[in-house]
Protein backbone atom coordinates (compact mmCIF):
# COMPACT_ATOMS: atom_id res chain seq x y z
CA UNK A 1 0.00 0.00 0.00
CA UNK A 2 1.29 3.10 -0.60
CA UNK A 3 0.91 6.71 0.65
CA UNK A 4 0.05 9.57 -1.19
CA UNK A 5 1.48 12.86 -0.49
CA UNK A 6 0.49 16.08 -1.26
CA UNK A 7 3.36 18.88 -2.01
CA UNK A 8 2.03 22.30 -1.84
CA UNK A 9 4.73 24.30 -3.70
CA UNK A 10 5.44 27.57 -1.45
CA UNK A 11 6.32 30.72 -3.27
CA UNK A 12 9.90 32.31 -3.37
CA UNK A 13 9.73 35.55 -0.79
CA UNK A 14 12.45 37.87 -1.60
CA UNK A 15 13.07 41.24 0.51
CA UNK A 16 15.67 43.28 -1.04
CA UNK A 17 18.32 43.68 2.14
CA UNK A 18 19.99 46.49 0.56
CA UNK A 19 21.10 49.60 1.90
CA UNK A 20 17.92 52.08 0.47
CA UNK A 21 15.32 49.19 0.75
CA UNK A 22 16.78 48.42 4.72
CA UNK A 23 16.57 51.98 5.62
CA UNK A 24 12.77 51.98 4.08
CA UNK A 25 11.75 49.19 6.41
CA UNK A 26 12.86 46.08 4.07
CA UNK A 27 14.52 44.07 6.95
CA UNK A 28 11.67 44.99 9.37
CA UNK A 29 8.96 44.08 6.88
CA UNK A 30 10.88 40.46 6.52
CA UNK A 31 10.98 40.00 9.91
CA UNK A 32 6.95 40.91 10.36
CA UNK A 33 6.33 37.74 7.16
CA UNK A 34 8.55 35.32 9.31
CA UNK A 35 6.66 36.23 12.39
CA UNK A 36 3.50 35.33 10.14
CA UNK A 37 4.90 32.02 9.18
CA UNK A 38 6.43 32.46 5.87
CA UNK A 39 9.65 31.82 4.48
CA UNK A 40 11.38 34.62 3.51
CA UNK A 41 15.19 34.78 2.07
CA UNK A 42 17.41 37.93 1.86
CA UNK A 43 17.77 39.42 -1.58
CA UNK A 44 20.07 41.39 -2.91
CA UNK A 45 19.92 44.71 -4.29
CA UNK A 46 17.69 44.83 -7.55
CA UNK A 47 18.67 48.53 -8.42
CA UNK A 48 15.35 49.63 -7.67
CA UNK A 49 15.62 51.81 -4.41
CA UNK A 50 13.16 54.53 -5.43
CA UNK A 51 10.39 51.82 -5.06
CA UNK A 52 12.10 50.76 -1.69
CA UNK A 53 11.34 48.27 -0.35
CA UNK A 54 11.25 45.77 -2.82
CA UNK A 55 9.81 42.21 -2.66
CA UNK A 56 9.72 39.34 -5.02
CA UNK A 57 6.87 36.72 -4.69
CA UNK A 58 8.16 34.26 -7.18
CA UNK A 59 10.02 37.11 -9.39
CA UNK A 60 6.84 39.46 -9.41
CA UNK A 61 8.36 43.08 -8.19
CA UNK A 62 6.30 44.52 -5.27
CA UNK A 63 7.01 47.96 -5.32
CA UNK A 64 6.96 50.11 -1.99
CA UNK A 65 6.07 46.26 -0.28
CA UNK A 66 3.79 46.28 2.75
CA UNK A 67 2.60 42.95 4.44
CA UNK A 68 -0.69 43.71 3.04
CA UNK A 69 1.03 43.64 -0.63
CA UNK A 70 2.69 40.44 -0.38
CA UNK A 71 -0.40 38.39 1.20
CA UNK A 72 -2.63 39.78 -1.64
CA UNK A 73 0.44 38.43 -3.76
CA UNK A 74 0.44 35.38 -2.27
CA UNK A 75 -3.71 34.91 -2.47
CA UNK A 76 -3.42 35.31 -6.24
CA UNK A 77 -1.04 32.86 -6.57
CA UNK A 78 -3.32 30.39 -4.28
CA UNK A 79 -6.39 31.29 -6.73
C-alpha cells in the first residue's frame, strides 16, 4: 500500500536587504512575514531603491512592499 502525499509548492519571498530598501523598512517588513509564518530569504539589491522596499513573490516586483502587498500576492497565486 502506498501513501500519497500532497506537495504544496510555497512561493519564493524575496526582501531586497539592501542599503535604500533596509533603511525603508525592508529588513523589518521580513521580519513581520517570518513572524507570520512564511519563508522569507534575503535578496540582494535589484537597483530599484526609489520603489524601496522591494519584494519578489516568485520574481513578481512589489514595489513600496507592505505585508498587506505580499499576502494579496500570495492569495493570487493560491487562486
Amino acid at each position: 500500500m502506498s501513501s500519497a502525499s500532497t506537495t504544496v509548492n510555497m512561493p519564493t519571498i524575496e526582501v531586497c536587504h539592501g542599503p535604500q530598501c533596509s533603511d525603508s523598512g525592508g529588513r523589518a517588513l521580513a521580519a513581520e512575514l517570518e513572524e507570520m509564518g512564511l519563508k522569507v530569504c534575503a535578496g540582494d539589491c535589484r537597483s530599484q531603491c526609489a520603489h524601496a522596499p522591494l519584494v519578489l513573490v516568485d520574481n513578481y516586483m512589489i514595489s513600496k512592499a507592505t505585508t498587506d502587498k505580499v499576502v494579496e500576492r500570495l492569495k493570487t497565486l493560491q487562486a
